[in-house]
PDB file of N, CA and C in Angstrom:
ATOM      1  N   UNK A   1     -42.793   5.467  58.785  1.00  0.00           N
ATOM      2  CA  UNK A   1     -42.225   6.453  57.881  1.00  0.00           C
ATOM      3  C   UNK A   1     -41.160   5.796  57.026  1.00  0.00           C
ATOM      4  N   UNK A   2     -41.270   5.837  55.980  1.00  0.00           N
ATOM      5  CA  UNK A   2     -40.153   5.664  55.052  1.00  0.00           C
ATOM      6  C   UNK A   2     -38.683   5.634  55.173  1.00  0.00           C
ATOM      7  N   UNK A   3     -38.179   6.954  55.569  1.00  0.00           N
ATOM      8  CA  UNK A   3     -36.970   7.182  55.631  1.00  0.00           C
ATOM      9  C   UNK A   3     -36.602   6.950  57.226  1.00  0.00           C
ATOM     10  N   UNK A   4     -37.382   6.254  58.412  1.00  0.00           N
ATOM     11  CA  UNK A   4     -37.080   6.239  59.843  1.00  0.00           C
ATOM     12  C   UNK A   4     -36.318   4.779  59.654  1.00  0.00           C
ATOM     13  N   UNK A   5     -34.726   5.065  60.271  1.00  0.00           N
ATOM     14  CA  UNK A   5     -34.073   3.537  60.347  1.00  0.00           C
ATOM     15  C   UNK A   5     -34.789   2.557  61.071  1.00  0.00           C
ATOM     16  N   UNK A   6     -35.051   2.905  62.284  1.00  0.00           N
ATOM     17  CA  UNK A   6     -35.675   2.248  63.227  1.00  0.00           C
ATOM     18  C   UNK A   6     -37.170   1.037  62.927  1.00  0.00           C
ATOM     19  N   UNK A   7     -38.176   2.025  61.881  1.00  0.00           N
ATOM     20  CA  UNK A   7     -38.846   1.832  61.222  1.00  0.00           C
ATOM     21  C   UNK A   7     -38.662   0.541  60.005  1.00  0.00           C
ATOM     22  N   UNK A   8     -37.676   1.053  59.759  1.00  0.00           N
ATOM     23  CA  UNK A   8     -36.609  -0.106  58.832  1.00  0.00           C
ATOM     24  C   UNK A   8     -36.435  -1.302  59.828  1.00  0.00           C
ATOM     25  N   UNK A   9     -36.044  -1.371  60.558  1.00  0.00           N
ATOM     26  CA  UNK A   9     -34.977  -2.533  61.410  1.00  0.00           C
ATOM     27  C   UNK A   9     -36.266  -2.884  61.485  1.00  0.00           C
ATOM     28  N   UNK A  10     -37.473  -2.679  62.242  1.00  0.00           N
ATOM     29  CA  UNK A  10     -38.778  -3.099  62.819  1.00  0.00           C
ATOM     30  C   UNK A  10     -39.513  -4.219  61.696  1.00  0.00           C
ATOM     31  N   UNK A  11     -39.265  -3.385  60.204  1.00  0.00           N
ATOM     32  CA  UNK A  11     -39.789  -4.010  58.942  1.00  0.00           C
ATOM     33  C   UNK A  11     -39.067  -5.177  58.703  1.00  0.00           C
ATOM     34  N   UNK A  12     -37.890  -5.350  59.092  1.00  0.00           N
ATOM     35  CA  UNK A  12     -36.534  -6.175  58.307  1.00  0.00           C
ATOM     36  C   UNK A  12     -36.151  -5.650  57.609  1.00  0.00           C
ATOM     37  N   UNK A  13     -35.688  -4.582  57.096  1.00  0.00           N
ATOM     38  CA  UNK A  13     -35.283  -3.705  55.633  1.00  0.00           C
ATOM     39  C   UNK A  13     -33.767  -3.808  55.803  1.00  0.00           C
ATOM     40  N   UNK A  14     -33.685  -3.826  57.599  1.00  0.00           N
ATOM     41  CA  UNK A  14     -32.187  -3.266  57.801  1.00  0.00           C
ATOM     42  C   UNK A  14     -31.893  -4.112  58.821  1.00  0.00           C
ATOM     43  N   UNK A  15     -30.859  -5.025  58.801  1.00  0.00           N
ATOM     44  CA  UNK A  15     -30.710  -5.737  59.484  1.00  0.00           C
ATOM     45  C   UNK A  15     -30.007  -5.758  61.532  1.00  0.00           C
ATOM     46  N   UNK A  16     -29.959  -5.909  62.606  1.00  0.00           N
ATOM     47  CA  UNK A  16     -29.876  -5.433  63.418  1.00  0.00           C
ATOM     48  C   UNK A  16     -29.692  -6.504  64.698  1.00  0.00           C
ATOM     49  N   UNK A  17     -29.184  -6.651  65.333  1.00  0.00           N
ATOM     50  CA  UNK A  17     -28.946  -7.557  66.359  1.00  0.00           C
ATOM     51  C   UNK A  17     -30.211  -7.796  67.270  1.00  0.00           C
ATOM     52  N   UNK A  18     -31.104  -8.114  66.994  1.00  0.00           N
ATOM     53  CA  UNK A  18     -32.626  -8.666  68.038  1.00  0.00           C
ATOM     54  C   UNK A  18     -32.627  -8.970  68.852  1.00  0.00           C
ATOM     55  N   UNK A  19     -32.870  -8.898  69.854  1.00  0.00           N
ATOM     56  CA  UNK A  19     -32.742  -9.296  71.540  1.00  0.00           C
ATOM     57  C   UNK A  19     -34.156 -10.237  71.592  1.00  0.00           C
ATOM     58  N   UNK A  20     -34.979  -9.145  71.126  1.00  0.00           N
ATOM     59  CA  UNK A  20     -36.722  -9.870  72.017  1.00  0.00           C
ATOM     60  C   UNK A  20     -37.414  -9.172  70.706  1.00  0.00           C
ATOM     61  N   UNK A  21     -38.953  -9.742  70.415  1.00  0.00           N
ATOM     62  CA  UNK A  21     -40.081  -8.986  69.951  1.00  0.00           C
ATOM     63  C   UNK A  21     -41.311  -9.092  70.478  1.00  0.00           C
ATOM     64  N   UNK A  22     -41.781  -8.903  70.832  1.00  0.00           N
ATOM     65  CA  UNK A  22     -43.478  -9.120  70.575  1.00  0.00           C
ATOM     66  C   UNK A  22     -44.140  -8.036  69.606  1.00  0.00           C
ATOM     67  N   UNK A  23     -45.429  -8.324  70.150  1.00  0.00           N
ATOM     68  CA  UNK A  23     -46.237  -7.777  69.039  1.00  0.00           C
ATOM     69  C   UNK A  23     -46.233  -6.173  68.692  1.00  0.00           C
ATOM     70  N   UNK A  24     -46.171  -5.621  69.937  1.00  0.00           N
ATOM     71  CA  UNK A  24     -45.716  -4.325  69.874  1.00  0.00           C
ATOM     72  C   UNK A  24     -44.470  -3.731  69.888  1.00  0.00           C
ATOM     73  N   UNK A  25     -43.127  -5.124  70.335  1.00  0.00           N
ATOM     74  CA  UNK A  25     -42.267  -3.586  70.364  1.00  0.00           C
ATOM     75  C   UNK A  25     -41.207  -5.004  69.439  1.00  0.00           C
ATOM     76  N   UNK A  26     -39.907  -4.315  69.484  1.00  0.00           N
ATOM     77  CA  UNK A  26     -38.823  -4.757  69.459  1.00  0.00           C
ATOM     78  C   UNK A  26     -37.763  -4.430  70.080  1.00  0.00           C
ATOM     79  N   UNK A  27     -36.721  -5.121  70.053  1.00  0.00           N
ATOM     80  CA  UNK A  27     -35.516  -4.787  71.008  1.00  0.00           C
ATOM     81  C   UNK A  27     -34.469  -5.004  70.185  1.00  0.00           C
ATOM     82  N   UNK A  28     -33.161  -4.381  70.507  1.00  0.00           N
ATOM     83  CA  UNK A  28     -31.798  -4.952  69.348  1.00  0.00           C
ATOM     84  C   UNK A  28     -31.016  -4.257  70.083  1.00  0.00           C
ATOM     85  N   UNK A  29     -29.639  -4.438  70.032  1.00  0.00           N
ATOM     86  CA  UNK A  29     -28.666  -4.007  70.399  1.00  0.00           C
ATOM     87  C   UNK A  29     -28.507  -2.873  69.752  1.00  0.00           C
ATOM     88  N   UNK A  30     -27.680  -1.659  70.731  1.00  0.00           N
ATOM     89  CA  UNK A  30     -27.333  -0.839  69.998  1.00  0.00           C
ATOM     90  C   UNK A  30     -26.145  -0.443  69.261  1.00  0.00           C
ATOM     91  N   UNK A  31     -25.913   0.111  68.366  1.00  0.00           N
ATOM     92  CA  UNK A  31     -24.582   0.208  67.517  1.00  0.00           C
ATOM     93  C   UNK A  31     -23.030   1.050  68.213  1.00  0.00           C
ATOM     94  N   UNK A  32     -23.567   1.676  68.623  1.00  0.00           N
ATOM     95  CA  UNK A  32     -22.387   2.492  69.726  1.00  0.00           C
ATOM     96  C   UNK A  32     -23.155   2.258  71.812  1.00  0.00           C
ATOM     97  N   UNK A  33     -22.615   0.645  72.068  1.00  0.00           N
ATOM     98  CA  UNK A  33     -23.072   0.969  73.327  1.00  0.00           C
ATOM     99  C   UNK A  33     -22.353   1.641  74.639  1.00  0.00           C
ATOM    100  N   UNK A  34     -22.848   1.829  75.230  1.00  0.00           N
ATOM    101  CA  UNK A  34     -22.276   3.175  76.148  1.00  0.00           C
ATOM    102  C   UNK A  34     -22.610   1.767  77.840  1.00  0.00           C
ATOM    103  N   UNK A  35     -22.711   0.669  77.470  1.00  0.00           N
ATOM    104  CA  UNK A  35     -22.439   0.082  78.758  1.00  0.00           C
ATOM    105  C   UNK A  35     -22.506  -1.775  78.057  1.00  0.00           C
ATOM    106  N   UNK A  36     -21.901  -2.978  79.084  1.00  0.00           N
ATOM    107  CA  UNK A  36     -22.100  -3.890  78.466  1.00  0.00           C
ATOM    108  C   UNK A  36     -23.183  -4.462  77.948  1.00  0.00           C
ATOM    109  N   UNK A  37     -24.285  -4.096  78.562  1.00  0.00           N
ATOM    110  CA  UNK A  37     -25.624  -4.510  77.826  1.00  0.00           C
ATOM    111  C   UNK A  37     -26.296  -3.325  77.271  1.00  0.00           C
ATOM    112  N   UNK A  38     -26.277  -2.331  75.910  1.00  0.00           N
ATOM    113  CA  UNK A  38     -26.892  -1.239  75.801  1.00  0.00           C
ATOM    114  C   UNK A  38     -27.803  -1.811  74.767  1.00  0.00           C
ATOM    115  N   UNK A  39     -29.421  -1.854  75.112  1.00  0.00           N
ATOM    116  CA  UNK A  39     -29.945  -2.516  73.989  1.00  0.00           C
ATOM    117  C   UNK A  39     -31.296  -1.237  73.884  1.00  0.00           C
ATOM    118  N   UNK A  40     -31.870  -1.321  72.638  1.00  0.00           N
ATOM    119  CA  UNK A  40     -32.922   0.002  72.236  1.00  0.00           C
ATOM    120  C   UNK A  40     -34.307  -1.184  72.146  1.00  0.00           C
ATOM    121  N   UNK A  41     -35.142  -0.526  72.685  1.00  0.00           N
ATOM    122  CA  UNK A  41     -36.663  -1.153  72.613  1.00  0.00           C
ATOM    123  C   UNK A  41     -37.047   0.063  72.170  1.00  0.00           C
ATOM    124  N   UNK A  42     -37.849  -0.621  70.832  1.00  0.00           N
ATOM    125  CA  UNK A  42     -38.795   0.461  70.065  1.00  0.00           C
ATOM    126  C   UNK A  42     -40.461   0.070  70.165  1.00  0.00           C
ATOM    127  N   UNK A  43     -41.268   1.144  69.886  1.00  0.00           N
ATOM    128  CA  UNK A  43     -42.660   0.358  69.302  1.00  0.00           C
ATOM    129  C   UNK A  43     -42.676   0.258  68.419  1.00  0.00           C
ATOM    130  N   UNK A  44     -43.493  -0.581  67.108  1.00  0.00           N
ATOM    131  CA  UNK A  44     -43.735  -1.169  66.098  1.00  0.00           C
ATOM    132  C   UNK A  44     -44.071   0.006  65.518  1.00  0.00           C
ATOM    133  N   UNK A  45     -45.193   0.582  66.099  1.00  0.00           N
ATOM    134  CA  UNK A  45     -45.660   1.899  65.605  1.00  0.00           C
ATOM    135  C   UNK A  45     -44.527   3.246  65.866  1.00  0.00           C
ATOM    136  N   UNK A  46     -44.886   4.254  64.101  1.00  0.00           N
ATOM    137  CA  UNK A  46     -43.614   5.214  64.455  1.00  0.00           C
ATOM    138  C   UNK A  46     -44.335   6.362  65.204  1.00  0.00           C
ATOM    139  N   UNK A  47     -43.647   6.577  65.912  1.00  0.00           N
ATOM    140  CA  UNK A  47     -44.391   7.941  66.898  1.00  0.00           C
ATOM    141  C   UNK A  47     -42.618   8.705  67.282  1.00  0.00           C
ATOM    142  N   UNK A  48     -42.676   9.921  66.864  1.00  0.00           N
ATOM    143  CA  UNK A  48     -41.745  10.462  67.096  1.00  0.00           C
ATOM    144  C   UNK A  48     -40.905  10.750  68.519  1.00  0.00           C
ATOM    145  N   UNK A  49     -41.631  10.353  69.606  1.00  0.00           N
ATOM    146  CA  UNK A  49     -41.213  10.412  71.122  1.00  0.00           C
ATOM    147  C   UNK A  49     -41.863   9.542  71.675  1.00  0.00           C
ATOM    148  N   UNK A  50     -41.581   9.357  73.188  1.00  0.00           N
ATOM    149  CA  UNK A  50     -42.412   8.850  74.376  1.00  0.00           C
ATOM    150  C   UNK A  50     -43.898   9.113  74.865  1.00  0.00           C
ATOM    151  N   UNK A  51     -43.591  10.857  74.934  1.00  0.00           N
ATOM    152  CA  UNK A  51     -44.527  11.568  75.110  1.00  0.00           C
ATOM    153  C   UNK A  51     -45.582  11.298  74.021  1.00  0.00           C
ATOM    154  N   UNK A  52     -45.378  11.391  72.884  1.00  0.00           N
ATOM    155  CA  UNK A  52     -46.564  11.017  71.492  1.00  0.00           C
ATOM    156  C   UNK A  52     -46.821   9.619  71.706  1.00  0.00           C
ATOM    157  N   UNK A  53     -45.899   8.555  72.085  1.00  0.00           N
ATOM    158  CA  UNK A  53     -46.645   7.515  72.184  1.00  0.00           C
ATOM    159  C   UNK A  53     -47.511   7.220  73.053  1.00  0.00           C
ATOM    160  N   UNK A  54     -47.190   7.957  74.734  1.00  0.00           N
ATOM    161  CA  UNK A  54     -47.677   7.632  75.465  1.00  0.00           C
ATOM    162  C   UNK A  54     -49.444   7.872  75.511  1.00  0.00           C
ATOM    163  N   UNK A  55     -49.372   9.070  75.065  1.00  0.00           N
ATOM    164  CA  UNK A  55     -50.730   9.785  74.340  1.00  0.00           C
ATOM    165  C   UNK A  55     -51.524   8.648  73.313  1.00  0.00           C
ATOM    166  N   UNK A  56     -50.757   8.520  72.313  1.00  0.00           N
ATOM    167  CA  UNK A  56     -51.736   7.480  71.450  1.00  0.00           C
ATOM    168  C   UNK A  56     -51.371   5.748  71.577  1.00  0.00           C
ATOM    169  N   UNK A  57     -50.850   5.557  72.230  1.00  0.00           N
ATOM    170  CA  UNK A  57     -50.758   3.808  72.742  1.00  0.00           C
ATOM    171  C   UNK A  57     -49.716   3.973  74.016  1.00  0.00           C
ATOM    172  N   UNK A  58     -50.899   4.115  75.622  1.00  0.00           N
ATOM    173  CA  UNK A  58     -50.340   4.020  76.785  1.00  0.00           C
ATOM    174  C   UNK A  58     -49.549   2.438  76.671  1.00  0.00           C
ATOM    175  N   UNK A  59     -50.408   1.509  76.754  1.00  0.00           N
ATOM    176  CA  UNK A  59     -50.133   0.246  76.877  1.00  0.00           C
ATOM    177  C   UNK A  59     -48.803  -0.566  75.742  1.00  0.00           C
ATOM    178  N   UNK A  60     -48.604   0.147  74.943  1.00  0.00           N
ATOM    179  CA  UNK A  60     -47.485   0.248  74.760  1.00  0.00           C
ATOM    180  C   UNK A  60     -45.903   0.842  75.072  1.00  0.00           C
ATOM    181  N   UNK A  61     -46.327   1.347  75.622  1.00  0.00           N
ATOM    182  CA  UNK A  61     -45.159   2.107  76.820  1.00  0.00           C
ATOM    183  C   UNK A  61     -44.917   1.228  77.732  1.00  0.00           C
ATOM    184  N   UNK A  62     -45.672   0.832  78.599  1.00  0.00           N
ATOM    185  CA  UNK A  62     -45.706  -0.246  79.660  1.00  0.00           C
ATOM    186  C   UNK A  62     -45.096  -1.711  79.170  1.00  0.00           C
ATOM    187  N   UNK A  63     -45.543  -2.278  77.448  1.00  0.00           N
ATOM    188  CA  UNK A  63     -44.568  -3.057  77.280  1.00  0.00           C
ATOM    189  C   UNK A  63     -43.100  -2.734  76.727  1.00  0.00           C
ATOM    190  N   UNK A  64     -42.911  -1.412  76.242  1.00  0.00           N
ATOM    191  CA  UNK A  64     -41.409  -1.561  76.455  1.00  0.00           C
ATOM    192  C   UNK A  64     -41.037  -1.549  77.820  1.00  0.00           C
ATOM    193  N   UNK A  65     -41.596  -0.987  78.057  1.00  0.00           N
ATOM    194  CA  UNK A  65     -40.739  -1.702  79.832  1.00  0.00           C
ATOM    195  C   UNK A  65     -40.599  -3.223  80.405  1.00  0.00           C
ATOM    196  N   UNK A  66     -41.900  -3.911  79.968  1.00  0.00           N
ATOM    197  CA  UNK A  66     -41.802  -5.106  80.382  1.00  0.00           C
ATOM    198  C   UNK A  66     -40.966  -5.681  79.280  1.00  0.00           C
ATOM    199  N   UNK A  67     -40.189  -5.281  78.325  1.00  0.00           N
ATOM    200  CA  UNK A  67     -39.589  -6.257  77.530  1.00  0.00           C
ATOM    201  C   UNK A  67     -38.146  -5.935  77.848  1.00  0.00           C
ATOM    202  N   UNK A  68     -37.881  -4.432  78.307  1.00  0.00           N
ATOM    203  CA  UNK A  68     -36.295  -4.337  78.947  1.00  0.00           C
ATOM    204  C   UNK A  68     -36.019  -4.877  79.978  1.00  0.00           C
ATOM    205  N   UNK A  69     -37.118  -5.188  80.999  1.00  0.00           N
ATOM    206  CA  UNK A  69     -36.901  -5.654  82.475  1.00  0.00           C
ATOM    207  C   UNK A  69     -36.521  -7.505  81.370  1.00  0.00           C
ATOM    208  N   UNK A  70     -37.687  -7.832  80.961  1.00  0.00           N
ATOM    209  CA  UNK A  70     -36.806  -9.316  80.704  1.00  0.00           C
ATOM    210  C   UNK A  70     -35.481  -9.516  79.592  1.00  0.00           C
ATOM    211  N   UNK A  71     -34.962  -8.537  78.936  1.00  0.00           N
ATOM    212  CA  UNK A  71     -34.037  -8.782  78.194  1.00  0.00           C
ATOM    213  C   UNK A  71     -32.841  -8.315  79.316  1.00  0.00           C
ATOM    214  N   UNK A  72     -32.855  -7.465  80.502  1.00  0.00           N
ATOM    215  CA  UNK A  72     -31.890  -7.502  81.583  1.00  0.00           C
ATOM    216  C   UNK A  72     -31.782  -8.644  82.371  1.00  0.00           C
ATOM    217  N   UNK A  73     -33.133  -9.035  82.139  1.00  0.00           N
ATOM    218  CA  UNK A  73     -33.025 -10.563  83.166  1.00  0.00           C
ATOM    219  C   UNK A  73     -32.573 -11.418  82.371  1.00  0.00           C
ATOM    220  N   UNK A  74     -32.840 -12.064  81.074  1.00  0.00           N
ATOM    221  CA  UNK A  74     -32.296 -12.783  80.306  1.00  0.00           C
ATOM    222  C   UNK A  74     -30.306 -12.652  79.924  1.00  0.00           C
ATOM    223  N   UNK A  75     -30.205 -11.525  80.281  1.00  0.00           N
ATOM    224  CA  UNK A  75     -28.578 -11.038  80.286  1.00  0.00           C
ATOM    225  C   UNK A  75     -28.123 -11.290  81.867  1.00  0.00           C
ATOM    226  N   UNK A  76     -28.801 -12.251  82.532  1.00  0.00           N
ATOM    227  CA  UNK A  76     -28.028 -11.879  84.081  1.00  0.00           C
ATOM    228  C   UNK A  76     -27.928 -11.074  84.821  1.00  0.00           C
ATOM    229  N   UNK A  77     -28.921  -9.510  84.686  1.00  0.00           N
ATOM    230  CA  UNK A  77     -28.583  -8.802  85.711  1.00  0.00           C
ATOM    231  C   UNK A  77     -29.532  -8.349  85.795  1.00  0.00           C
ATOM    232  N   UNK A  78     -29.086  -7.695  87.275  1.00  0.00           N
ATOM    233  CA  UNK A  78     -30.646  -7.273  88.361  1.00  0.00           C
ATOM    234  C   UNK A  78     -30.687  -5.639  88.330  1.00  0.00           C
ATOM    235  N   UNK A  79     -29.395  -4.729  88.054  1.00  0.00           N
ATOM    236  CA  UNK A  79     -29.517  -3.766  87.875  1.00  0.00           C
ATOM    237  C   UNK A  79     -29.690  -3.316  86.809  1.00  0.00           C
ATOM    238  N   UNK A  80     -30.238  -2.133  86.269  1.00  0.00           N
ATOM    239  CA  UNK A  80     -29.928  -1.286  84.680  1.00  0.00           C
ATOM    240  C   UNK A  80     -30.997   0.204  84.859  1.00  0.00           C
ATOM    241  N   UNK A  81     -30.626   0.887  84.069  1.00  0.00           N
ATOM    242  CA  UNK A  81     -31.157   2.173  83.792  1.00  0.00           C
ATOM    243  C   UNK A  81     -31.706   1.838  82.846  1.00  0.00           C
ATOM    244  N   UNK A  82     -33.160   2.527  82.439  1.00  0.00           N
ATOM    245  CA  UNK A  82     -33.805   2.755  81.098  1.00  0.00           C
ATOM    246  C   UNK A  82     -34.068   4.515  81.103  1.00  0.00           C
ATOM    247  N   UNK A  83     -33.573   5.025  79.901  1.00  0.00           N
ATOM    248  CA  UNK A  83     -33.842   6.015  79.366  1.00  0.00           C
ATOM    249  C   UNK A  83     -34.597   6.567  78.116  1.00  0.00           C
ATOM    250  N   UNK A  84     -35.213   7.516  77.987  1.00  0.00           N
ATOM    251  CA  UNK A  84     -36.067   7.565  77.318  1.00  0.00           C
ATOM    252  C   UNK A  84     -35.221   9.175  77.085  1.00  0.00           C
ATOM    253  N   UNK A  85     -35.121   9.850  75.663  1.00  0.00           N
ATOM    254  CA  UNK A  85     -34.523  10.923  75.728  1.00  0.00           C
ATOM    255  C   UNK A  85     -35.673  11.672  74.462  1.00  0.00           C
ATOM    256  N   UNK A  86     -36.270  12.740  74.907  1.00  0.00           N
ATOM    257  CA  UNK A  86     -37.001  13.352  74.134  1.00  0.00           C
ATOM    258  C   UNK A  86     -37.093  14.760  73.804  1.00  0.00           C
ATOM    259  N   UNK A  87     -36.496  14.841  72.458  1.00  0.00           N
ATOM    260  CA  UNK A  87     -36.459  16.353  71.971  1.00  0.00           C
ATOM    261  C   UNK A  87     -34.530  16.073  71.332  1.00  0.00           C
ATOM    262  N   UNK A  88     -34.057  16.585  70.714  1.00  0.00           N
ATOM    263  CA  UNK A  88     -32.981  17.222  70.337  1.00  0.00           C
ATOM    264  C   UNK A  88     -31.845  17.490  71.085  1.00  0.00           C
ATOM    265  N   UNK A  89     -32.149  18.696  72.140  1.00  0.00           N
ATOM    266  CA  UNK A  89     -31.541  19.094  72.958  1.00  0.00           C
ATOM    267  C   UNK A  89     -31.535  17.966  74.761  1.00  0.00           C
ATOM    268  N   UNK A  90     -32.038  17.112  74.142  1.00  0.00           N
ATOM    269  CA  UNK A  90     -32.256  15.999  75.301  1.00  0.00           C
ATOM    270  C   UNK A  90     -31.202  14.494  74.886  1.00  0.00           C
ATOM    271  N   UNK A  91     -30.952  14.560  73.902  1.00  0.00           N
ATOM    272  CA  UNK A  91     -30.151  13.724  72.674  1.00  0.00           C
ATOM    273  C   UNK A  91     -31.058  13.055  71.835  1.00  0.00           C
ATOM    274  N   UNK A  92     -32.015  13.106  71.809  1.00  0.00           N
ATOM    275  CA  UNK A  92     -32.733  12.515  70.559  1.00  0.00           C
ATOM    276  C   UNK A  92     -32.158  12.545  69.769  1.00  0.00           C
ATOM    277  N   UNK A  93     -31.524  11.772  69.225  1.00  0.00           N
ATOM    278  CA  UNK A  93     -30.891  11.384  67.554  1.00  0.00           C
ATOM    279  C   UNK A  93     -31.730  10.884  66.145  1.00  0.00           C
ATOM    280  N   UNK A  94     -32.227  10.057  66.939  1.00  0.00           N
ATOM    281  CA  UNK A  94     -33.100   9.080  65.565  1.00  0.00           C
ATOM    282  C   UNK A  94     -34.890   9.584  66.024  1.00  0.00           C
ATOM    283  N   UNK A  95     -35.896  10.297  65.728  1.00  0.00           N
ATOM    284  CA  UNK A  95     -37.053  10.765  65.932  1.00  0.00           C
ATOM    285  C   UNK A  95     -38.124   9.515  65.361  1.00  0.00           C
ATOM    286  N   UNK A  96     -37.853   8.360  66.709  1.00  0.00           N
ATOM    287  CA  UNK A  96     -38.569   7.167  66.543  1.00  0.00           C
ATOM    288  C   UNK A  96     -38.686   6.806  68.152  1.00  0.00           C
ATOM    289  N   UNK A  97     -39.837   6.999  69.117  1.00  0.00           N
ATOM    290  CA  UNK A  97     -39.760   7.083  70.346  1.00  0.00           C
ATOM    291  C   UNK A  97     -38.959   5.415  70.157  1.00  0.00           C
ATOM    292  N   UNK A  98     -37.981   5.551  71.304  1.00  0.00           N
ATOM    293  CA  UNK A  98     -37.103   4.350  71.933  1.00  0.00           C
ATOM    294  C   UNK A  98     -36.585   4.508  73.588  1.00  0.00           C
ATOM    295  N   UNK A  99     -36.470   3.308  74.004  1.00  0.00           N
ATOM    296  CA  UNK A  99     -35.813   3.269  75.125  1.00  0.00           C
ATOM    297  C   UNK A  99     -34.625   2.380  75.206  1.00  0.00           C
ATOM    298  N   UNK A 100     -33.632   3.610  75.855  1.00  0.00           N
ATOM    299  CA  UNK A 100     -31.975   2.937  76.084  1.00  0.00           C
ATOM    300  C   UNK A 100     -32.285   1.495  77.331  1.00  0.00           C
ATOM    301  N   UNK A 101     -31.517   0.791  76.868  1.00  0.00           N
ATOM    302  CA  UNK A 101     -32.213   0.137  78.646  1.00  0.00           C
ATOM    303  C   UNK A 101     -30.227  -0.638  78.608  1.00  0.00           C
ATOM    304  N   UNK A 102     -29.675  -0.087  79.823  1.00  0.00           N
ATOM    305  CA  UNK A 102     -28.291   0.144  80.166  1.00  0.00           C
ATOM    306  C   UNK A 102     -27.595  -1.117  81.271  1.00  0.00           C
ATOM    307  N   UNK A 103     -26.947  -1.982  81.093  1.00  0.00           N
ATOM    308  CA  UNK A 103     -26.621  -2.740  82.216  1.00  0.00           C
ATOM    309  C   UNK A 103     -25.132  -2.985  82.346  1.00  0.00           C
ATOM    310  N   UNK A 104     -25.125  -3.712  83.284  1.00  0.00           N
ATOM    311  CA  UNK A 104     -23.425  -4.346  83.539  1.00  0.00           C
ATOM    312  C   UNK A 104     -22.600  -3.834  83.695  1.00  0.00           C
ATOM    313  N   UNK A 105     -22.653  -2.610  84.217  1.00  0.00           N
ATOM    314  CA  UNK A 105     -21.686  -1.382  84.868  1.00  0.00           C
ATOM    315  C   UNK A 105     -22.243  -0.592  86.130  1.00  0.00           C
ATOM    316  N   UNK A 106     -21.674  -0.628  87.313  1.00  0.00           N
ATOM    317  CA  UNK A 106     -21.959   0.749  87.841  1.00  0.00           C
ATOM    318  C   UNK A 106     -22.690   2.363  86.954  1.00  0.00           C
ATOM    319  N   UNK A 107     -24.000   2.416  87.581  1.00  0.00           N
ATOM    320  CA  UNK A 107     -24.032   3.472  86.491  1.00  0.00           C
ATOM    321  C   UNK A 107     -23.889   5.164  87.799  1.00  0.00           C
ATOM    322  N   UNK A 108     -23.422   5.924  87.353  1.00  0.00           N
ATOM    323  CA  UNK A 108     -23.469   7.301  88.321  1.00  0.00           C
ATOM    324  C   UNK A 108     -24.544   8.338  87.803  1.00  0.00           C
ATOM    325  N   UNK A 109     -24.408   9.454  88.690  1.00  0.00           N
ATOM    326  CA  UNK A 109     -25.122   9.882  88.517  1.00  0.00           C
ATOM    327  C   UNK A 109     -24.709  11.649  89.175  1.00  0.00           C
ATOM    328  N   UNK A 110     -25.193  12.567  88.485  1.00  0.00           N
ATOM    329  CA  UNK A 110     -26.773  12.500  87.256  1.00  0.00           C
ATOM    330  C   UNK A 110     -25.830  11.958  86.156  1.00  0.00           C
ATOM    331  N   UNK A 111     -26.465  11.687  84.897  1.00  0.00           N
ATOM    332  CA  UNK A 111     -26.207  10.819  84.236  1.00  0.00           C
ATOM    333  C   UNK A 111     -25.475  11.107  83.027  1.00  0.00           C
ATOM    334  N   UNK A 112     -25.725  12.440  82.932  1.00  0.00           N
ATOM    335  CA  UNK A 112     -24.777  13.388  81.803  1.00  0.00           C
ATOM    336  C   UNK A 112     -25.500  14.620  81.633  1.00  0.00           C
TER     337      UNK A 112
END
């Protein structure tokens, strides 16, 4: 989509701190992080949630996961949360399925 930042950063339009890519996803730091390692893995493709992606590219779901597990390992740590927040009232901010993937803090719980 045109006007999706995320979409942007993915293109190069907008420039963004890169962690990892492959073919399907990307990774970058996020702009307000909420722990020492808060980094966003997107898919290449725009799909407005998890749920829509998971539906039209399972196997892309599965590699954002495999690309947060190695950008936590590549940062030194064995613990982290990945979140996936879908809908509005869930905090969806930017309507470009992503995953938070959270490290280097004690995290509690529930989570907010």
């Amino acid at each position: 989509m045109a006007d999706c930042i995320f979409c942007k950063i993915v293109a190069g339009e907008i420039p963004a701190d890169l962690v990892a890519q492959t073919e399907t996803a990307v990774a970058f730091r996020d702009l307000n992080p909420q722990a020492p390692l808060h980094v966003l893995v997107v898919p290449r493709t725009h799909v407005a949630n998890v749920a829509e992606l998971a539906d039209r590219e399972a196997e892309t779901v599965a590699e954002l996961v495999r690309v947060a597990r190695d950008v936590v390992a590549d940062a030194g740590h064995e613990s982290y949360r990945l979140v996936f927040n879908t809908g509005e009232e869930a905090g969806q901010s930017v309507f470009h399925a992503h995953l938070h993937v959270l490290a280097g803090r004690p995290q509690s719980w529930p989570p907010g």
